[in-house]
PDB file of N, CA and C in Angstrom:
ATOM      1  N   UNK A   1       0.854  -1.169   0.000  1.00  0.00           N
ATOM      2  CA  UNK A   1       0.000   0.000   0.000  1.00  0.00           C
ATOM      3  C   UNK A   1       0.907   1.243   0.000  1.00  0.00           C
ATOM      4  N   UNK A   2       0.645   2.383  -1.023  1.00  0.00           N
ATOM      5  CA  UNK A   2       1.307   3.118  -1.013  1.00  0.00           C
ATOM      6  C   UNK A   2       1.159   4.080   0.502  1.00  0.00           C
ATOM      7  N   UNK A   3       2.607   4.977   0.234  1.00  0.00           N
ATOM      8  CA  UNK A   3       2.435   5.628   1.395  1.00  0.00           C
ATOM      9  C   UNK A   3       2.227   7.442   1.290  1.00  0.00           C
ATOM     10  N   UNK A   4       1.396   8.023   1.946  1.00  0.00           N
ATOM     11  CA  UNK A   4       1.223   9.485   1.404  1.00  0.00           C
ATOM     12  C   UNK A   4       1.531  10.338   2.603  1.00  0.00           C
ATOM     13  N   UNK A   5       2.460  11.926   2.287  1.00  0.00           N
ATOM     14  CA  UNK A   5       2.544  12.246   3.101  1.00  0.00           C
ATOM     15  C   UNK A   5       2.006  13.598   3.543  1.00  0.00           C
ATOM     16  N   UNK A   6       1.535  14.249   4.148  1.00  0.00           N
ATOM     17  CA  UNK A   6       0.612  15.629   4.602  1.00  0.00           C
ATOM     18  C   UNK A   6       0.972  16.385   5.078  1.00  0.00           C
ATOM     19  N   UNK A   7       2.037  17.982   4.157  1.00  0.00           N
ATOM     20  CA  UNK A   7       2.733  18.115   4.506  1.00  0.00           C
ATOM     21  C   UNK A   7       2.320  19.660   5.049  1.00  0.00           C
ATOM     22  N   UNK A   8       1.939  20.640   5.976  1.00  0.00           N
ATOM     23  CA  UNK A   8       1.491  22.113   5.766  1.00  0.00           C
ATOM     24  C   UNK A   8       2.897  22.896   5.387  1.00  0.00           C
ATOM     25  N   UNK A   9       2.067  23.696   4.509  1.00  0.00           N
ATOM     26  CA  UNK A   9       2.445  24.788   3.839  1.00  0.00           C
ATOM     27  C   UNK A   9       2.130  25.995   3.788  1.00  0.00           C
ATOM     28  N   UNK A  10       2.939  27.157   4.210  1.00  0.00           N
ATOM     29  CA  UNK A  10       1.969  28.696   4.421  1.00  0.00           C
ATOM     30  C   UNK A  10       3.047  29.535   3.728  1.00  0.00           C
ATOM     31  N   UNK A  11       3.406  28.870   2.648  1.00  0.00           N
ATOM     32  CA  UNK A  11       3.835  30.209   1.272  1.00  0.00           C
ATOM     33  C   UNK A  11       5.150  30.487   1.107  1.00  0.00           C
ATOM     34  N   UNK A  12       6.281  30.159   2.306  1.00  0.00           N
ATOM     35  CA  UNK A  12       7.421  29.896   1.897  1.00  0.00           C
ATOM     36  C   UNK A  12       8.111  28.791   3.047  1.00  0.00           C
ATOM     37  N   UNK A  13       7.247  28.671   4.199  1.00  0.00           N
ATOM     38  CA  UNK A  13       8.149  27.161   4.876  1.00  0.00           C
ATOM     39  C   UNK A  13       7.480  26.403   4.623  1.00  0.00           C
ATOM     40  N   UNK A  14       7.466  25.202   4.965  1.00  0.00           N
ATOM     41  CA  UNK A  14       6.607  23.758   4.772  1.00  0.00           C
ATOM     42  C   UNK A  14       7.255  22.900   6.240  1.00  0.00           C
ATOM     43  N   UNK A  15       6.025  22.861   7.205  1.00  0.00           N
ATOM     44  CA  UNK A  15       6.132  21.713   8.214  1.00  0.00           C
ATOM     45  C   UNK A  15       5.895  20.324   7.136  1.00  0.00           C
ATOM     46  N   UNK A  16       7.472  19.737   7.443  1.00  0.00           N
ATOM     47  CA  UNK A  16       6.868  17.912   6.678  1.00  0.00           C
ATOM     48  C   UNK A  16       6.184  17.106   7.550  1.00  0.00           C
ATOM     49  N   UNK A  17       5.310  16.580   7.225  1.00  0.00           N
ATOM     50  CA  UNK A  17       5.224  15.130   8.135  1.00  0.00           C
ATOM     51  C   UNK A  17       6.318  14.004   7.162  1.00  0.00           C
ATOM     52  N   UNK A  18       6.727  13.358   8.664  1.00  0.00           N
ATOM     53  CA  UNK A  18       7.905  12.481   8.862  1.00  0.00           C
ATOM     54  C   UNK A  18       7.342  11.164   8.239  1.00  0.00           C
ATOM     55  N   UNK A  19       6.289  11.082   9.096  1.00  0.00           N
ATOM     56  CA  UNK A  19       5.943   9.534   9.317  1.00  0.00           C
ATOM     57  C   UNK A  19       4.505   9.247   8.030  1.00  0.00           C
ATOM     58  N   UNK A  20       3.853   9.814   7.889  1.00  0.00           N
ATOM     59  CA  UNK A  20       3.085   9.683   6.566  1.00  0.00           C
ATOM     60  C   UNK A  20       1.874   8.556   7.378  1.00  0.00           C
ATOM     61  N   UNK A  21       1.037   8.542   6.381  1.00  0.00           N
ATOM     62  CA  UNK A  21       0.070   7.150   6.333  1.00  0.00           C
ATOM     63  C   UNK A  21      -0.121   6.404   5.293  1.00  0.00           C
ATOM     64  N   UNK A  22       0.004   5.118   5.194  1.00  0.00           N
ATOM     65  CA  UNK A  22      -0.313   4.092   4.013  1.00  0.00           C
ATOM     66  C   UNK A  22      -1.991   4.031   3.931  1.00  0.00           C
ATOM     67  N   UNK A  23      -2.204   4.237   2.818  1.00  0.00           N
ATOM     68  CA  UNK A  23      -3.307   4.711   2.631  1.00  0.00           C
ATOM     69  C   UNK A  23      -3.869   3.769   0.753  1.00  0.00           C
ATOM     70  N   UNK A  24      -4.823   3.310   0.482  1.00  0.00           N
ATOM     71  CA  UNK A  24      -4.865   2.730  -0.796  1.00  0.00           C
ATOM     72  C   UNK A  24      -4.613   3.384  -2.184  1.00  0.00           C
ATOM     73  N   UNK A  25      -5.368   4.361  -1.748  1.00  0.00           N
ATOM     74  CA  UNK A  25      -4.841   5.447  -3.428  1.00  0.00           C
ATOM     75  C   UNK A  25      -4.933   6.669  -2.828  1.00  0.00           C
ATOM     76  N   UNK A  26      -4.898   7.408  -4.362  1.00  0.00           N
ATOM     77  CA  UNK A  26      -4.656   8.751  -4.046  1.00  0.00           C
ATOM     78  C   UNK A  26      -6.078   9.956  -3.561  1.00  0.00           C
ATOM     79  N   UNK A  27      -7.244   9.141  -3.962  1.00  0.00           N
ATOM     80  CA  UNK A  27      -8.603   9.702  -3.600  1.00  0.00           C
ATOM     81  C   UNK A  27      -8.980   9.048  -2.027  1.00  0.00           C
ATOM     82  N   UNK A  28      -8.159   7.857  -1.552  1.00  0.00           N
ATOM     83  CA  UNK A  28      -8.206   8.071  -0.012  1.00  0.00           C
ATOM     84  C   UNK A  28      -7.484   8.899   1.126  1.00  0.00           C
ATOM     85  N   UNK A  29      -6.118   9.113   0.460  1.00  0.00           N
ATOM     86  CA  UNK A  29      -5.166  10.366   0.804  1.00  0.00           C
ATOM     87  C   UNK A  29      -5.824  11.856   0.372  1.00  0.00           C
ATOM     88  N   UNK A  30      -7.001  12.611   0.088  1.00  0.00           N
ATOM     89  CA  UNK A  30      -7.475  13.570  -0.799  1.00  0.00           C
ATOM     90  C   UNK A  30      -8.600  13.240   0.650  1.00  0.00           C
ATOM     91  N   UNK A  31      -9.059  12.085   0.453  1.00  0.00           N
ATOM     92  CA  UNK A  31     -10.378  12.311   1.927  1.00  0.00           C
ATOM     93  C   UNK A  31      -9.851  12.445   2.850  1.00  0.00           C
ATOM     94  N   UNK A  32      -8.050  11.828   3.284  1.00  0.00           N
ATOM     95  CA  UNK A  32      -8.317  12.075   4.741  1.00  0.00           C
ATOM     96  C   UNK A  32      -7.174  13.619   4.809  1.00  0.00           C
ATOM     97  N   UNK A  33      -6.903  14.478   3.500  1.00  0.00           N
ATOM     98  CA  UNK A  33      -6.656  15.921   3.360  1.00  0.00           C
ATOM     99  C   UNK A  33      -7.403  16.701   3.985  1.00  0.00           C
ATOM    100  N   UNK A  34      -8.996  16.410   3.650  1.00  0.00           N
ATOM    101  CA  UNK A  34      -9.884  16.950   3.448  1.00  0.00           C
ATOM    102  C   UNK A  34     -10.826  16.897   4.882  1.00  0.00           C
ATOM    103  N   UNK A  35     -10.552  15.815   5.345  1.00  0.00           N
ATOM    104  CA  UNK A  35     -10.762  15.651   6.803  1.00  0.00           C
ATOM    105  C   UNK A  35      -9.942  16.308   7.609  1.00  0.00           C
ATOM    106  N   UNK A  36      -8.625  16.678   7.454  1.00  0.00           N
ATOM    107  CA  UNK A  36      -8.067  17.016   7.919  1.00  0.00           C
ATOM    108  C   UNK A  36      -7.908  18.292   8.342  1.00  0.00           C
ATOM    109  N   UNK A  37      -7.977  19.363   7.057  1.00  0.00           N
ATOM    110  CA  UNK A  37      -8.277  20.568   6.673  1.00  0.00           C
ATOM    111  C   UNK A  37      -9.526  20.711   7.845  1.00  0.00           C
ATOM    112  N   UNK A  38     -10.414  20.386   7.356  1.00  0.00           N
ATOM    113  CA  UNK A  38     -11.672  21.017   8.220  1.00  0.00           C
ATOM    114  C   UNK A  38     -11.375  20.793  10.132  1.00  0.00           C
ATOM    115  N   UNK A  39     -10.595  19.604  10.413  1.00  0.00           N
ATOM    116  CA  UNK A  39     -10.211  19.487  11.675  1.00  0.00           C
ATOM    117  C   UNK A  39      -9.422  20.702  12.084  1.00  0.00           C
ATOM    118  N   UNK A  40      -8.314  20.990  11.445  1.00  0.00           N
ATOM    119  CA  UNK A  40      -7.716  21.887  11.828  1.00  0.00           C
ATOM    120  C   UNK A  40      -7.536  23.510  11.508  1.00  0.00           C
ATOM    121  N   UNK A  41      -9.135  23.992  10.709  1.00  0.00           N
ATOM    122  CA  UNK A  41      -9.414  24.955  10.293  1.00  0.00           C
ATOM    123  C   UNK A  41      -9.366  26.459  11.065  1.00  0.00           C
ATOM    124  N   UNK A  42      -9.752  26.034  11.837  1.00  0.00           N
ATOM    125  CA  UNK A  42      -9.949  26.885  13.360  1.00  0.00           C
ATOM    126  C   UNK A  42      -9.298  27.423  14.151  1.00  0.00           C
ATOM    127  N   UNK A  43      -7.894  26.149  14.644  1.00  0.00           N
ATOM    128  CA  UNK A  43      -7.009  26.763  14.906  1.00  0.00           C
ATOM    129  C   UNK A  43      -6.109  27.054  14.005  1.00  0.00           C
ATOM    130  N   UNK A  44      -5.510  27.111  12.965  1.00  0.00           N
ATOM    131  CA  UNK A  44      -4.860  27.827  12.056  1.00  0.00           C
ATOM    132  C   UNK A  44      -5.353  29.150  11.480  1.00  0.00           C
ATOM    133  N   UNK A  45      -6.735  29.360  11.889  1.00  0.00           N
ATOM    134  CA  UNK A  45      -7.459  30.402  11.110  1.00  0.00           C
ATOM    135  C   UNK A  45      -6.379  32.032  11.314  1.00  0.00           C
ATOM    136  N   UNK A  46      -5.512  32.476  11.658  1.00  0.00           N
ATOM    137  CA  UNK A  46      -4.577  33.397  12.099  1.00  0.00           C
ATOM    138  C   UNK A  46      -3.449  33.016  11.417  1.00  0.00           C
ATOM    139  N   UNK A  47      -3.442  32.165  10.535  1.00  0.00           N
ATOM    140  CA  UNK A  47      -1.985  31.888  10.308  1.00  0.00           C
ATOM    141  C   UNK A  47      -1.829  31.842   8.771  1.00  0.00           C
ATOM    142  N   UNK A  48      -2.539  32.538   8.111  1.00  0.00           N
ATOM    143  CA  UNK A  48      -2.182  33.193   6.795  1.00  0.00           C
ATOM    144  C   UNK A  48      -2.742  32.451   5.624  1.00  0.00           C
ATOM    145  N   UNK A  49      -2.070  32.631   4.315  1.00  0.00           N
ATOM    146  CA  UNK A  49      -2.379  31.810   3.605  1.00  0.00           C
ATOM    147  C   UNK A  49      -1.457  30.203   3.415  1.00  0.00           C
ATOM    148  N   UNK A  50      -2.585  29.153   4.038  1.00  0.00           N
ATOM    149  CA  UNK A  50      -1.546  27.755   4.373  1.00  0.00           C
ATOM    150  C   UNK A  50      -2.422  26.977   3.214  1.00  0.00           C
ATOM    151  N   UNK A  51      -1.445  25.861   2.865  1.00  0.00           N
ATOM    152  CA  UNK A  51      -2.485  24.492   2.386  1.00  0.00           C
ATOM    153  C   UNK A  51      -1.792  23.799   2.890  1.00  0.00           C
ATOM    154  N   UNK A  52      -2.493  22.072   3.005  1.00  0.00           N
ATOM    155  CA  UNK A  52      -2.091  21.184   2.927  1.00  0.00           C
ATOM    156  C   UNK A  52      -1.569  20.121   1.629  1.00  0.00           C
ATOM    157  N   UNK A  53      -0.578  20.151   1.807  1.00  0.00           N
ATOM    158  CA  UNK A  53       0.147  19.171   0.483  1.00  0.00           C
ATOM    159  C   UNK A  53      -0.050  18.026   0.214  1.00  0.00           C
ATOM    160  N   UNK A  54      -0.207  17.359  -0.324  1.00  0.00           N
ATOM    161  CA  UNK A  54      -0.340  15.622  -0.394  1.00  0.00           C
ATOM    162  C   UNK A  54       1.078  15.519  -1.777  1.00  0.00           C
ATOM    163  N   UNK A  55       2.285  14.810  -0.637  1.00  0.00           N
ATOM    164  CA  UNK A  55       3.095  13.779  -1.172  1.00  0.00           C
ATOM    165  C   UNK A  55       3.479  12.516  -0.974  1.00  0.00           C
ATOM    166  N   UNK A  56       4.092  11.515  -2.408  1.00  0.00           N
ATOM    167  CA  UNK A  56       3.908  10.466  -2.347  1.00  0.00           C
ATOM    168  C   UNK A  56       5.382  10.565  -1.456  1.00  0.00           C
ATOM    169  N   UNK A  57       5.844   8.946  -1.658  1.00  0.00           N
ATOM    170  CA  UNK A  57       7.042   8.134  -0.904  1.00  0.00           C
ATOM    171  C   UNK A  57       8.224   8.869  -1.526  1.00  0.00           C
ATOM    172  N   UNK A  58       8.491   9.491  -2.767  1.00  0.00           N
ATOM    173  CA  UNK A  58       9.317  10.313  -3.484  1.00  0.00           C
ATOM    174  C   UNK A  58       9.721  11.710  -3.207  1.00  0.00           C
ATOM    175  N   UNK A  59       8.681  12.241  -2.289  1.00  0.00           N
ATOM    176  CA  UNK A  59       8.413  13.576  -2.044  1.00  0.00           C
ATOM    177  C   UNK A  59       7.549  14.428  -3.408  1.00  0.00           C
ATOM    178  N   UNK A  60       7.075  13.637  -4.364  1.00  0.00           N
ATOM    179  CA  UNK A  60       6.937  14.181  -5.229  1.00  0.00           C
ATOM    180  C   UNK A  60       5.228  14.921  -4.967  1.00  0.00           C
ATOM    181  N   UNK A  61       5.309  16.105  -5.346  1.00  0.00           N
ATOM    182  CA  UNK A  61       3.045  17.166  -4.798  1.00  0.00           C
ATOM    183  C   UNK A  61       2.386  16.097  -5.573  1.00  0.00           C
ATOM    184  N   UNK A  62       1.537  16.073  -4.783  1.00  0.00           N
ATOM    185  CA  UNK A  62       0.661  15.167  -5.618  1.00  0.00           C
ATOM    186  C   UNK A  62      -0.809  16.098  -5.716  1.00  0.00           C
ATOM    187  N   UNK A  63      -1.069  16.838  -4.445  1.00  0.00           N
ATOM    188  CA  UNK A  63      -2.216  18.259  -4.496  1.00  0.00           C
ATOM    189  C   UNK A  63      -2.183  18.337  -3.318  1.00  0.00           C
ATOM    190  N   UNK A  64      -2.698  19.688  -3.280  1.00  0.00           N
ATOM    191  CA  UNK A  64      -2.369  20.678  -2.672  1.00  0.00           C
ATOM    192  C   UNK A  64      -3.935  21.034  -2.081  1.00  0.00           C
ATOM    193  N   UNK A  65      -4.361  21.132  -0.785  1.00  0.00           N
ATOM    194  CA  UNK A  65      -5.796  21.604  -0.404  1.00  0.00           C
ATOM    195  C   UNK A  65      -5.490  22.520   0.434  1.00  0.00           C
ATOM    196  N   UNK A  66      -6.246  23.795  -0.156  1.00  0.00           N
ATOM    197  CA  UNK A  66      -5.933  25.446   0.459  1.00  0.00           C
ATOM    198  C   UNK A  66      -7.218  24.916   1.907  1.00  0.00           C
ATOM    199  N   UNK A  67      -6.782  25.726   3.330  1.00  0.00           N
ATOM    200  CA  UNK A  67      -7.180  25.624   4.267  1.00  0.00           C
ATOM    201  C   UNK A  67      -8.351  26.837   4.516  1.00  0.00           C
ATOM    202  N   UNK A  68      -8.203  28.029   3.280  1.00  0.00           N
ATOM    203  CA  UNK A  68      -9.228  28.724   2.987  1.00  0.00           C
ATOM    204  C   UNK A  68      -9.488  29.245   1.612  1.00  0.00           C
ATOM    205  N   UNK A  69     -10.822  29.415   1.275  1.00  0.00           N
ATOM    206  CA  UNK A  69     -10.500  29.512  -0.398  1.00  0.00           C
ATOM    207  C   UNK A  69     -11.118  30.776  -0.586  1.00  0.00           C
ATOM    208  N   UNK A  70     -10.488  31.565  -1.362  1.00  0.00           N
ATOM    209  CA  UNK A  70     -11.080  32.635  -1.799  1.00  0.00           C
ATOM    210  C   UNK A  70     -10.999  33.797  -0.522  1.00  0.00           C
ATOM    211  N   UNK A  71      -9.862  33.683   0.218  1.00  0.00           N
ATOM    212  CA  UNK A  71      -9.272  34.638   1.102  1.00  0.00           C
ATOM    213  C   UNK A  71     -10.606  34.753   2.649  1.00  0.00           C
ATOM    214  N   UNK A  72     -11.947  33.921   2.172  1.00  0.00           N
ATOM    215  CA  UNK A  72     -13.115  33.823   3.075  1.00  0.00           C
ATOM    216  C   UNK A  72     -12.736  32.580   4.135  1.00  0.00           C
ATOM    217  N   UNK A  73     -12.775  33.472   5.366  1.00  0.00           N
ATOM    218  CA  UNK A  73     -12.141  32.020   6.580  1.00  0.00           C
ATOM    219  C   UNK A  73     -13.689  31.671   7.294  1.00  0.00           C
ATOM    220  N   UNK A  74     -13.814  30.807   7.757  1.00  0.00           N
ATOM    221  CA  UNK A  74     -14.843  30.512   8.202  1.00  0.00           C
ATOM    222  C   UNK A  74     -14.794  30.182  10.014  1.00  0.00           C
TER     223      UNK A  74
END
């Protein structure tokens, strides 16, 4: 099972995650982005423009989910 990793990003550093999750494809790594995002919406809401990255075992982007879209925070 491949492995994906979730990395935040706010425009010129990037926190990596180390340890990643094996996950089946790339639309189950995209749900648990996306789960993720909304978990941690709230408290990041002060901390600019961030996304979350999705890379594979290569380091290579695989996508990218903005934590607010259209500059509207919720």
């Amino acid at each position: 099972m491949p492995r994906y990793f979730f990395n935040i990003r706010d425009g010129h550093d990037v926190d990596e995650d180390e340890e990643g999750i094996e996950l089946p494809d790339l639309e189950a790594a995209k749900a648990e982005a996306l789960a993720t995002v909304e978990e941690l919406r709230d408290e990041l809401a002060d901390a600019g423009n961030i996304e979350l990255e999705i890379a594979d075992e290569t380091g290579r982007r695989l996508l990218t989910v903005p934590f607010f879209r259209g500059g509207r925070r919720r």
